[in-house]
PDB file of N, CA and C in Angstrom:
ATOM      1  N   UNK A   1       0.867  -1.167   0.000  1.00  0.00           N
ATOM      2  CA  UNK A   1       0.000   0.000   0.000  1.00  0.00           C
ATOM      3  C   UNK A   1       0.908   1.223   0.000  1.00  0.00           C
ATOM      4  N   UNK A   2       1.278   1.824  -1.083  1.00  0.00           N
ATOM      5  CA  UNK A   2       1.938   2.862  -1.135  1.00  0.00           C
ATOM      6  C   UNK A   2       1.090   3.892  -1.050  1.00  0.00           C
ATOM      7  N   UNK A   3      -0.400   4.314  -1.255  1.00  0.00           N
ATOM      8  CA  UNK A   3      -0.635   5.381  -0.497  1.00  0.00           C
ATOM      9  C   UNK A   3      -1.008   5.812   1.102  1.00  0.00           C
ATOM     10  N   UNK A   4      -0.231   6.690   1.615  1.00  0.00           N
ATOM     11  CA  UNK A   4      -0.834   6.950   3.213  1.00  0.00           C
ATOM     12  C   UNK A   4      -1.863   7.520   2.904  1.00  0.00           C
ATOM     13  N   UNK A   5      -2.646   7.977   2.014  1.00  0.00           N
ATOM     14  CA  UNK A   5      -4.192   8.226   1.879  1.00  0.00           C
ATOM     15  C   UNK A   5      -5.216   7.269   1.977  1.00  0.00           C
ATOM     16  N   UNK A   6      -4.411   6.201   1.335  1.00  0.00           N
ATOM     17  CA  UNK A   6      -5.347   5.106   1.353  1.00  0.00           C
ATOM     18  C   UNK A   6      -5.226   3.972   2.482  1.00  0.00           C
ATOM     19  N   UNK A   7      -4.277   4.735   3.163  1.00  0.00           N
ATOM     20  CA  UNK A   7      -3.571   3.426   4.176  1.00  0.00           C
ATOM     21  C   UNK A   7      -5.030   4.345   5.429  1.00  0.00           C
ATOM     22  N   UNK A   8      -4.744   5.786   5.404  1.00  0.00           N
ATOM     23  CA  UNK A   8      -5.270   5.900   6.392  1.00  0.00           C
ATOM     24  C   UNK A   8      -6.726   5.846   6.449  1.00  0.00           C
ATOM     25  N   UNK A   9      -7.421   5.665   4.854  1.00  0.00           N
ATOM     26  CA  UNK A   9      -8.799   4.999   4.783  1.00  0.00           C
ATOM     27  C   UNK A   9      -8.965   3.863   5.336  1.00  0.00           C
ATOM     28  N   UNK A  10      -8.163   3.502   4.903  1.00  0.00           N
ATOM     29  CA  UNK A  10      -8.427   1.421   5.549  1.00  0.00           C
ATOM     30  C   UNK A  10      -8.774   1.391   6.819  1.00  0.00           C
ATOM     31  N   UNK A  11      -7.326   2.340   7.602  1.00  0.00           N
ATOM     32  CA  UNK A  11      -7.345   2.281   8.959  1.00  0.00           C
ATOM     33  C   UNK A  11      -8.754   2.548   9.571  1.00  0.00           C
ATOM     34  N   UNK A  12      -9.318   3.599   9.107  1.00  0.00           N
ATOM     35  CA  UNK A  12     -10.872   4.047   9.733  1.00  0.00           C
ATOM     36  C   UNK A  12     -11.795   2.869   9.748  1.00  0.00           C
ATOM     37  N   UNK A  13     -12.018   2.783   8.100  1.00  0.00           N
ATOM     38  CA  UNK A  13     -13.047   1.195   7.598  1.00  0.00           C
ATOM     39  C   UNK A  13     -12.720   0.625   8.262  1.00  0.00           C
ATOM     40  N   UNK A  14     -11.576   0.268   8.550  1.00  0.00           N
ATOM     41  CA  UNK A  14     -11.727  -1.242   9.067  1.00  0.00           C
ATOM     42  C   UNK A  14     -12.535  -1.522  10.395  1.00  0.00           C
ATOM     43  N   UNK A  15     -12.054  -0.164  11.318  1.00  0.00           N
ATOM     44  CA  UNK A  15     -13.137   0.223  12.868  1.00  0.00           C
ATOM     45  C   UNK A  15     -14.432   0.430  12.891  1.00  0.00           C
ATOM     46  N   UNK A  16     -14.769   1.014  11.707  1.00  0.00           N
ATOM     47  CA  UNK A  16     -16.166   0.974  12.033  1.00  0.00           C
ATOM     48  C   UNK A  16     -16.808   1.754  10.290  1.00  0.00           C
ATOM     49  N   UNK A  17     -18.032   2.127  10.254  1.00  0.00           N
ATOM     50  CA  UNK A  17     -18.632   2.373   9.246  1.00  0.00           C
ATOM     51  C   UNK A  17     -18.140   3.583   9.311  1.00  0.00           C
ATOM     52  N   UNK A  18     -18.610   4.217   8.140  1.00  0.00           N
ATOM     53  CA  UNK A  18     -17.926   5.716   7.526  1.00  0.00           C
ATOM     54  C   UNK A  18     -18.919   6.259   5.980  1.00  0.00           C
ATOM     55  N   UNK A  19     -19.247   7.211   6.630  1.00  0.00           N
ATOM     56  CA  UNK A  19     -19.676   8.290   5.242  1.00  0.00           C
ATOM     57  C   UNK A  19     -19.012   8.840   4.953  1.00  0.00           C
ATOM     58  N   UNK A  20     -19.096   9.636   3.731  1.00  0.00           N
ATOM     59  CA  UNK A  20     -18.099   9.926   2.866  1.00  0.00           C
ATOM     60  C   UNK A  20     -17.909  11.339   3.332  1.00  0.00           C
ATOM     61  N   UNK A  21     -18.484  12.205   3.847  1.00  0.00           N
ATOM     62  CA  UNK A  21     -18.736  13.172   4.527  1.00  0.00           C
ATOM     63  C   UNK A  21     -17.973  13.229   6.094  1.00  0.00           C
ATOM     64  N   UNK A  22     -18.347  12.456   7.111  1.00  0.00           N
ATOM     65  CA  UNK A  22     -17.157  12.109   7.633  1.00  0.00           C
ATOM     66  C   UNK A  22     -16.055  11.485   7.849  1.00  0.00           C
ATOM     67  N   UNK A  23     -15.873  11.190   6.825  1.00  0.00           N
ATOM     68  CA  UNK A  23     -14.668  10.518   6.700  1.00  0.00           C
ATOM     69  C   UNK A  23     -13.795  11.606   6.186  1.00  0.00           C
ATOM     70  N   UNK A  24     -14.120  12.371   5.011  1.00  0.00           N
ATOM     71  CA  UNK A  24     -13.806  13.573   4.617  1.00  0.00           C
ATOM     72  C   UNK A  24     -13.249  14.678   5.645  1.00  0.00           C
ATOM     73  N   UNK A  25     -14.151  14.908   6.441  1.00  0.00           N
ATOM     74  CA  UNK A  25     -13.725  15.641   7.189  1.00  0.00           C
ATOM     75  C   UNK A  25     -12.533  15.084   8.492  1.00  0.00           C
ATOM     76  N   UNK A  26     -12.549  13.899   9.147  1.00  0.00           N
ATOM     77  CA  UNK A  26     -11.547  13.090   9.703  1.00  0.00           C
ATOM     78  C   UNK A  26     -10.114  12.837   8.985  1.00  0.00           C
ATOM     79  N   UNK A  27     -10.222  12.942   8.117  1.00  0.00           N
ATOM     80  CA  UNK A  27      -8.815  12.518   6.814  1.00  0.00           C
ATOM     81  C   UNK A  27      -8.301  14.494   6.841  1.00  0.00           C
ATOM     82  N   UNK A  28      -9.482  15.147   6.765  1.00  0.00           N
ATOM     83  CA  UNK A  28      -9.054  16.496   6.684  1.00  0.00           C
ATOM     84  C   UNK A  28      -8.750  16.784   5.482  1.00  0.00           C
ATOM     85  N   UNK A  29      -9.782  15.940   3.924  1.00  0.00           N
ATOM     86  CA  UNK A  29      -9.701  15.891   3.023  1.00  0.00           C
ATOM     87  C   UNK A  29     -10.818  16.584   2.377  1.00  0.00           C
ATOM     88  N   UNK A  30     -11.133  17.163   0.967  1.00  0.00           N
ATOM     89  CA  UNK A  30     -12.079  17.343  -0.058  1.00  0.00           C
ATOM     90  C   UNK A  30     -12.893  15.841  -0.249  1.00  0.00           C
ATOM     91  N   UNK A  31     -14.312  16.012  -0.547  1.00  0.00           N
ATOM     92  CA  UNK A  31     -14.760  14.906  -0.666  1.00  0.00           C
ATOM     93  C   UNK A  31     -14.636  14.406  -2.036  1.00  0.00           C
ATOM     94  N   UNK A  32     -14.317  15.536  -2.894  1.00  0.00           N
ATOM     95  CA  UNK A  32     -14.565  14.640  -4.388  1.00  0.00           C
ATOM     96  C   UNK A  32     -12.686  13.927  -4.235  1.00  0.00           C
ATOM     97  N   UNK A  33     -11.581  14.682  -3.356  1.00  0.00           N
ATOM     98  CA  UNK A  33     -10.757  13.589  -3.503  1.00  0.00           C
ATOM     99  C   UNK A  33     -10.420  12.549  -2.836  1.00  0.00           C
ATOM    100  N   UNK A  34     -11.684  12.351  -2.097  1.00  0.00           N
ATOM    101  CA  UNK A  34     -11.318  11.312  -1.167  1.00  0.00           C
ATOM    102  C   UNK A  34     -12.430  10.432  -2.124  1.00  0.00           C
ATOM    103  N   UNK A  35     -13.291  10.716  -2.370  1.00  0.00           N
ATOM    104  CA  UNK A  35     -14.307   9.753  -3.111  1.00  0.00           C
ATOM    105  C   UNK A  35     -13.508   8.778  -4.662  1.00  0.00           C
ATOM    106  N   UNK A  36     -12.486   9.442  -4.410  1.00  0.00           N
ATOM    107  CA  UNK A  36     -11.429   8.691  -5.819  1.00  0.00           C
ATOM    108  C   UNK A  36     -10.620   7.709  -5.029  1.00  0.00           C
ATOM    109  N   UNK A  37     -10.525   8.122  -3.601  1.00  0.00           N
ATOM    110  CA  UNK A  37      -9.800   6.640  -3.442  1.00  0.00           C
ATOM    111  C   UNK A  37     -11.054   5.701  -3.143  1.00  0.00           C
ATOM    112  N   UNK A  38     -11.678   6.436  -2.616  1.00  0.00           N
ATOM    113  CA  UNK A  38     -12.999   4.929  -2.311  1.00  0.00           C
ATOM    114  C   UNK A  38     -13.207   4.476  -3.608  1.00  0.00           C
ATOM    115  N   UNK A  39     -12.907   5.269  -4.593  1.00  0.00           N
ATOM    116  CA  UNK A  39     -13.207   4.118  -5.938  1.00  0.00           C
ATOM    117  C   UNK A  39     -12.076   3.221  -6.028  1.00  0.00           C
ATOM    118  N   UNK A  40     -11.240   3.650  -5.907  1.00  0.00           N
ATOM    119  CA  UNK A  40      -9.771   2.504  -6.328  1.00  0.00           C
ATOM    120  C   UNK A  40      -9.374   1.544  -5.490  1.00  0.00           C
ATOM    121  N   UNK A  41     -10.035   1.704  -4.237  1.00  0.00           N
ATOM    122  CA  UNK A  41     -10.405   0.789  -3.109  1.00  0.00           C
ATOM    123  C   UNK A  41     -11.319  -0.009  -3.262  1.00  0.00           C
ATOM    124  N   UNK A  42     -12.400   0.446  -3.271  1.00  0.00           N
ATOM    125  CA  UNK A  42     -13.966  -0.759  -4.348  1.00  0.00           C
ATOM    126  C   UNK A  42     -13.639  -1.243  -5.002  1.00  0.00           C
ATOM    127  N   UNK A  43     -12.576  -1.141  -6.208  1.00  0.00           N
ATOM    128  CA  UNK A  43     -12.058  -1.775  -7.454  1.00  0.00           C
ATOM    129  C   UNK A  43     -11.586  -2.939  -7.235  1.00  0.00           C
ATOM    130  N   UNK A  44     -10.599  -2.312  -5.809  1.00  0.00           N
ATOM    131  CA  UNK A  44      -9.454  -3.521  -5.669  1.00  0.00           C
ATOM    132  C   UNK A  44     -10.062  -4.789  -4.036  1.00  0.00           C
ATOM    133  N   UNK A  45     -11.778  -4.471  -4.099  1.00  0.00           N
ATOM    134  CA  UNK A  45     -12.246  -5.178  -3.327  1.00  0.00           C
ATOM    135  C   UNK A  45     -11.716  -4.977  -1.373  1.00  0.00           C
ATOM    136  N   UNK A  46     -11.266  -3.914  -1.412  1.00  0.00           N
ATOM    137  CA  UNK A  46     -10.739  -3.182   0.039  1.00  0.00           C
ATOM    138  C   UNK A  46     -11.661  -3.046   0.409  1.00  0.00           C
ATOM    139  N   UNK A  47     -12.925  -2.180  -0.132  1.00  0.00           N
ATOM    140  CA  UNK A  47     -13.723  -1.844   1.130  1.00  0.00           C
ATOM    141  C   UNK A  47     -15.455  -2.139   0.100  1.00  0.00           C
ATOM    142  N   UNK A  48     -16.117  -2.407   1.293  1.00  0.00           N
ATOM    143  CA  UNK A  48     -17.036  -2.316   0.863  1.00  0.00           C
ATOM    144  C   UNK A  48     -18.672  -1.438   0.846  1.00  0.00           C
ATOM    145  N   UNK A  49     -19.996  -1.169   0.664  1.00  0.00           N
ATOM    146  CA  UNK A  49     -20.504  -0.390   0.981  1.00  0.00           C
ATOM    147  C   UNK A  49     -21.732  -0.853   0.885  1.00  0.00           C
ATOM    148  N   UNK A  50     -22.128  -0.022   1.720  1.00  0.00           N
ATOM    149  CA  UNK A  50     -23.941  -0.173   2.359  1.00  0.00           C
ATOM    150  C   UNK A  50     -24.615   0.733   2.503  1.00  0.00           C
ATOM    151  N   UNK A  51     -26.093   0.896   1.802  1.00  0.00           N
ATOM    152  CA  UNK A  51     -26.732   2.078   1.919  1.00  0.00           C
ATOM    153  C   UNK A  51     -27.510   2.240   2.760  1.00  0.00           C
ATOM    154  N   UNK A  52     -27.804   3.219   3.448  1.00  0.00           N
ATOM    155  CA  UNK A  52     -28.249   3.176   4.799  1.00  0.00           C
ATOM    156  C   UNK A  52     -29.546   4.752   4.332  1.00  0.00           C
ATOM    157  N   UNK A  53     -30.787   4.794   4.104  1.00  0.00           N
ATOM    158  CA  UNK A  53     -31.126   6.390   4.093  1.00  0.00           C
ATOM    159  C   UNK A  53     -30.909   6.780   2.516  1.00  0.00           C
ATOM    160  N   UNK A  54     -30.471   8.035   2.909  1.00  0.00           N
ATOM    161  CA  UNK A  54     -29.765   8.445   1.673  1.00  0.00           C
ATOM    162  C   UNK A  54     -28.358   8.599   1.321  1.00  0.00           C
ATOM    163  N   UNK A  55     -27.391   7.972   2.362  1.00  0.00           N
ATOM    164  CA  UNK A  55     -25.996   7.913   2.712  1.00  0.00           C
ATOM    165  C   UNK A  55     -25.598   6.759   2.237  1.00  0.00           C
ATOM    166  N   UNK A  56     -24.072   6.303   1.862  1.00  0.00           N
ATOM    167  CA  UNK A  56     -23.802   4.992   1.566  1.00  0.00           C
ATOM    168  C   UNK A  56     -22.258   4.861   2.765  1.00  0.00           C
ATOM    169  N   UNK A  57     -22.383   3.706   3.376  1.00  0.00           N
ATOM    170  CA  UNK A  57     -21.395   4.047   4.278  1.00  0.00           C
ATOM    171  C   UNK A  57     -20.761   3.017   3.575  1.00  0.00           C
ATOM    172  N   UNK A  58     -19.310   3.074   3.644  1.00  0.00           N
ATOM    173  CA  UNK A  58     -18.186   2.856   3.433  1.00  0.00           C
ATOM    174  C   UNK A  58     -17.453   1.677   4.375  1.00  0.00           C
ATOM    175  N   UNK A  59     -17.255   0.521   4.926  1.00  0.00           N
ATOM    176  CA  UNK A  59     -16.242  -0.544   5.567  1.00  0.00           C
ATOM    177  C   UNK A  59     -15.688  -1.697   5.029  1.00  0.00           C
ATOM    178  N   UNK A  60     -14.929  -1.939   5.947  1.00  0.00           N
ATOM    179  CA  UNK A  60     -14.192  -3.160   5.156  1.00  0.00           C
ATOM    180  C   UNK A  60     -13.730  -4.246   6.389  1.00  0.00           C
ATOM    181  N   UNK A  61     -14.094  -5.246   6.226  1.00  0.00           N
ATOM    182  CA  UNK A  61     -13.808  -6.472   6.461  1.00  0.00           C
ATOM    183  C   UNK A  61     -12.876  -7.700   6.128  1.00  0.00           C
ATOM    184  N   UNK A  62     -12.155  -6.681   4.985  1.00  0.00           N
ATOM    185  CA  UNK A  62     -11.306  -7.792   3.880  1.00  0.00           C
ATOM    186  C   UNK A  62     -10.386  -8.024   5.343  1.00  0.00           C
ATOM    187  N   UNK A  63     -10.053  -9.858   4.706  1.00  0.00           N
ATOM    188  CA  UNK A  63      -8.949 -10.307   5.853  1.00  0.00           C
ATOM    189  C   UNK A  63      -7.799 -10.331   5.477  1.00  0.00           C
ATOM    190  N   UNK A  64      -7.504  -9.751   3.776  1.00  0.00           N
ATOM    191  CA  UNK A  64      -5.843  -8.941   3.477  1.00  0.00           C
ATOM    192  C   UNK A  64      -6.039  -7.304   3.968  1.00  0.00           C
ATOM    193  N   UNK A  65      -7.156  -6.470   4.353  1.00  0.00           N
ATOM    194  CA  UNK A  65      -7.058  -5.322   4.913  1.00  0.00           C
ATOM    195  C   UNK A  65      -6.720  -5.527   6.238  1.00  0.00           C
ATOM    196  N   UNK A  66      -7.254  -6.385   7.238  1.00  0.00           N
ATOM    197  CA  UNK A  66      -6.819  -6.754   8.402  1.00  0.00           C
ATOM    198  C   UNK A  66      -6.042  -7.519   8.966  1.00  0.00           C
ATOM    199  N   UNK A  67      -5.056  -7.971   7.870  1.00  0.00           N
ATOM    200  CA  UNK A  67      -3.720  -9.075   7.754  1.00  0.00           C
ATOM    201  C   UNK A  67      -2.508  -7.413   8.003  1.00  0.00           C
ATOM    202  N   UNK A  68      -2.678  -7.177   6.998  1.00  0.00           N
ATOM    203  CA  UNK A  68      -2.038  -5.751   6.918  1.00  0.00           C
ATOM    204  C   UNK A  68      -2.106  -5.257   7.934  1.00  0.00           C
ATOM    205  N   UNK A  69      -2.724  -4.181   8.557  1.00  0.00           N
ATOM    206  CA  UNK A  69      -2.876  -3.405   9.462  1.00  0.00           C
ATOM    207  C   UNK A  69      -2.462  -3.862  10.301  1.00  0.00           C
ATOM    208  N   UNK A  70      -2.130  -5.505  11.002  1.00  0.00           N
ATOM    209  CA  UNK A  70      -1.998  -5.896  12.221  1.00  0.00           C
ATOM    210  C   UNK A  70      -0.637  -5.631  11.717  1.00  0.00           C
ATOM    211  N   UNK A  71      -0.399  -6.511  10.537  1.00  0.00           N
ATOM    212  CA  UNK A  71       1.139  -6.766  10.677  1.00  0.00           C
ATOM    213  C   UNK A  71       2.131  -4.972  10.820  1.00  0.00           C
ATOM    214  N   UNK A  72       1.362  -4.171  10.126  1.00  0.00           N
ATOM    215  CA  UNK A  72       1.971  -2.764   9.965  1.00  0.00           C
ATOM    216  C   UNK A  72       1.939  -2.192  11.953  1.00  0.00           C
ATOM    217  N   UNK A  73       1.025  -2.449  12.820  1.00  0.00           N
ATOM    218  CA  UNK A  73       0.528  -2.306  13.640  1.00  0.00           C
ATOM    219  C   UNK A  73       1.900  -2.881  14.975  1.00  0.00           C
ATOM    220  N   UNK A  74       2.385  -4.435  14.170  1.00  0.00           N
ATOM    221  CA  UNK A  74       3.105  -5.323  15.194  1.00  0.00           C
ATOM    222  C   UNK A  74       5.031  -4.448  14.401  1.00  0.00           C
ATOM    223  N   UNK A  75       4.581  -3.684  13.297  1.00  0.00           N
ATOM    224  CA  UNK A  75       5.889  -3.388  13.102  1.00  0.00           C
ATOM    225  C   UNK A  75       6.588  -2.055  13.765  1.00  0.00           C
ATOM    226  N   UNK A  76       5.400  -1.660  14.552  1.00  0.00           N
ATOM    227  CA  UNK A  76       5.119  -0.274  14.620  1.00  0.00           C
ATOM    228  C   UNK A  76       4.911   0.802  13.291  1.00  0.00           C
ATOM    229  N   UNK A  77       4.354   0.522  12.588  1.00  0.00           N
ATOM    230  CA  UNK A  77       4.304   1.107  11.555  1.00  0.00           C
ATOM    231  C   UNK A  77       2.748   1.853  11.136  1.00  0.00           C
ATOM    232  N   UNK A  78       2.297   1.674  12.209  1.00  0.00           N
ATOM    233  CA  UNK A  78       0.771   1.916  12.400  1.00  0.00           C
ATOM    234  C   UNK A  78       0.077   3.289  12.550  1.00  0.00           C
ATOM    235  N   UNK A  79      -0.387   4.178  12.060  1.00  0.00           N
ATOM    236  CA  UNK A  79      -0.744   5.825  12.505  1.00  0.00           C
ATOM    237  C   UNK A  79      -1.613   5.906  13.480  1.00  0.00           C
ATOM    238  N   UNK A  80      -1.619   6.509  14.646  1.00  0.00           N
ATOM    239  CA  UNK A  80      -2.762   6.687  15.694  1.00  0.00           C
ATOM    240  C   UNK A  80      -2.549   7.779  15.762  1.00  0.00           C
ATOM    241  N   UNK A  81      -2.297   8.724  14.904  1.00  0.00           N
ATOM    242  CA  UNK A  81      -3.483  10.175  14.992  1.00  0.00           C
ATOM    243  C   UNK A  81      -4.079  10.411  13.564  1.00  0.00           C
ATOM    244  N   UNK A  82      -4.736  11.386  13.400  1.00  0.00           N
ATOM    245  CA  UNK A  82      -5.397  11.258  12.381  1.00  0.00           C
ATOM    246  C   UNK A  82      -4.097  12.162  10.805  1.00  0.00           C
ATOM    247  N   UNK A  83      -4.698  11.513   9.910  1.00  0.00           N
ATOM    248  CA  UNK A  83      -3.426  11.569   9.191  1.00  0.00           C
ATOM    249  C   UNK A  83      -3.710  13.122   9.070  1.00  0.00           C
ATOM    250  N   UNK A  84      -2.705  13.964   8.604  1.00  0.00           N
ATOM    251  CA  UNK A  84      -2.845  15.437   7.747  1.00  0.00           C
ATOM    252  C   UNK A  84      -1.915  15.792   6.470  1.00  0.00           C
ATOM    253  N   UNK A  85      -2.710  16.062   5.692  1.00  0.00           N
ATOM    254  CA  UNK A  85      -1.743  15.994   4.564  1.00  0.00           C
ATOM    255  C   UNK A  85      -1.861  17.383   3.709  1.00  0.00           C
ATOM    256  N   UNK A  86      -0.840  17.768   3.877  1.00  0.00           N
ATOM    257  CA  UNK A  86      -0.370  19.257   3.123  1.00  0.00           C
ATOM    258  C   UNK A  86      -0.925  19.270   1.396  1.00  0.00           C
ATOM    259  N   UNK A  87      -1.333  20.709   0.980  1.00  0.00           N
ATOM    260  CA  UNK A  87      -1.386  21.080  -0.004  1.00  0.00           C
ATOM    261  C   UNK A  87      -0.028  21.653  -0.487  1.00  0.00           C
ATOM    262  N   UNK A  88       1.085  21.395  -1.061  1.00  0.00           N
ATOM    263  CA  UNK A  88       2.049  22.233  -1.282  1.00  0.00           C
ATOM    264  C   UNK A  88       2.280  22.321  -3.121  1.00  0.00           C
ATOM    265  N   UNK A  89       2.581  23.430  -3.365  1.00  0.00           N
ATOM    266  CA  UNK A  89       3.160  23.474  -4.854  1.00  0.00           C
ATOM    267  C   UNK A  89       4.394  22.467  -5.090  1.00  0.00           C
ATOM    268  N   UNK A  90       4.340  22.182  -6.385  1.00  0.00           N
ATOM    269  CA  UNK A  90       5.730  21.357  -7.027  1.00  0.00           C
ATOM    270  C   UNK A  90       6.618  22.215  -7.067  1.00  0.00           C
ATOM    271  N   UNK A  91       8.064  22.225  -6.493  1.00  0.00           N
ATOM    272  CA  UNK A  91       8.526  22.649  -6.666  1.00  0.00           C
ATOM    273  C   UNK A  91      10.068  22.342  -7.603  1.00  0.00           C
ATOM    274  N   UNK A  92      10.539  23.110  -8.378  1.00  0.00           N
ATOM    275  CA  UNK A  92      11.584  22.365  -8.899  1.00  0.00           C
ATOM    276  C   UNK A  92      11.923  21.480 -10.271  1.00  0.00           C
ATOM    277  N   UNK A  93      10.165  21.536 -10.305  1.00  0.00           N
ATOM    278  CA  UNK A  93      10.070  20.774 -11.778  1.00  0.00           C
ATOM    279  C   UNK A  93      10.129  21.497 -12.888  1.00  0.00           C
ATOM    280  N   UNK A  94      10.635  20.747 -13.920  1.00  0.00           N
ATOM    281  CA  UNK A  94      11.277  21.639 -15.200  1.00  0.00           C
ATOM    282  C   UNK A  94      10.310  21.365 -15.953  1.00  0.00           C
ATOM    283  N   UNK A  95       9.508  22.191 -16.842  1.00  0.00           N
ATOM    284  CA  UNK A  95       8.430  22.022 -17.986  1.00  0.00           C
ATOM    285  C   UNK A  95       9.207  21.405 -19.055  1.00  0.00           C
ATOM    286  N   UNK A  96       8.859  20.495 -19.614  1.00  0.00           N
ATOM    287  CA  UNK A  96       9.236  19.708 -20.704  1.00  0.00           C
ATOM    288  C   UNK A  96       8.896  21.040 -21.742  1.00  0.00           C
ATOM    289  N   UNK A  97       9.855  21.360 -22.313  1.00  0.00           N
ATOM    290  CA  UNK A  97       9.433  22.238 -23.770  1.00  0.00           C
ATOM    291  C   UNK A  97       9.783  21.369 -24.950  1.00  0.00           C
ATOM    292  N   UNK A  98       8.848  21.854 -26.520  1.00  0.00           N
ATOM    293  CA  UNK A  98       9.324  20.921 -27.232  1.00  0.00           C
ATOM    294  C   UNK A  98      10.446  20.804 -28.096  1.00  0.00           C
ATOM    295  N   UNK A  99      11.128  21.590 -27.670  1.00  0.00           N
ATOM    296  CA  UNK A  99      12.567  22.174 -27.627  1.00  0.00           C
ATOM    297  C   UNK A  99      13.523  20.627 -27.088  1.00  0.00           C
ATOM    298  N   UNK A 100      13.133  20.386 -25.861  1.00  0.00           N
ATOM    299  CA  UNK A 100      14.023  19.556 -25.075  1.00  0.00           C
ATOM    300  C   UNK A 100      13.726  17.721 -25.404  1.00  0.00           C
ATOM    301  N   UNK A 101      12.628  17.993 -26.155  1.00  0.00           N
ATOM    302  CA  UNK A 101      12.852  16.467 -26.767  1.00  0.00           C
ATOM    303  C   UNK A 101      13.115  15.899 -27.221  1.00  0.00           C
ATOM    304  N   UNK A 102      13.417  14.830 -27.396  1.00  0.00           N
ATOM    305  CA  UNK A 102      14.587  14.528 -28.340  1.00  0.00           C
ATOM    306  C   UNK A 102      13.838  13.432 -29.490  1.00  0.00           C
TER     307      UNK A 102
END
């Protein structure tokens, strides 16, 4: 799991149910970009969902999501606060011109 975005979705799902709304706000994320990992997570059978109302909550039960987490957990490798993740500009990157291609 190379994303900590998606690591720290799992982490929530896996505790308990989750709307996309708070979950959004717990991650300290936009919902339309958090709603892109719940897709690539659904895809890859991570989490699953239930409609409840007019809400669809979001968990997961997978026993490679909870194989993981323990083992990340027994490595100390585990997050117990809530993740925060910076908006920052790229810095440093060179615009490809079509000058420089070869």
């Amino acid at each position: 799991m190379s994303s900590p975005v998606r690591l720290g979705i799992l982490e929530r799902v896996s505790l308990q149910e989750w709307d996309v709304n708070a979950l959004a706000t717990d991650l300290n994320m936009s919902q339309s970009a958090l709603s892109q990992h719940l897709f690539r997570l659904r895809a890859a059978k991570l989490v699953k969902t239930r409609r409840s109302a007019q809400q669809i909550l979001y968990s997961s039960d997978s026993v490679a999501v909870l194989s993981m987490l323990a083992t990340l957990a027994g490595l100390g490798l585990a997050r117990r606060e809530p993740v925060q993740y910076a908006r920052r500009p790229i810095l440093g990157r060179k615009r490809l011109i079509k000058s420089d291609a070869v």
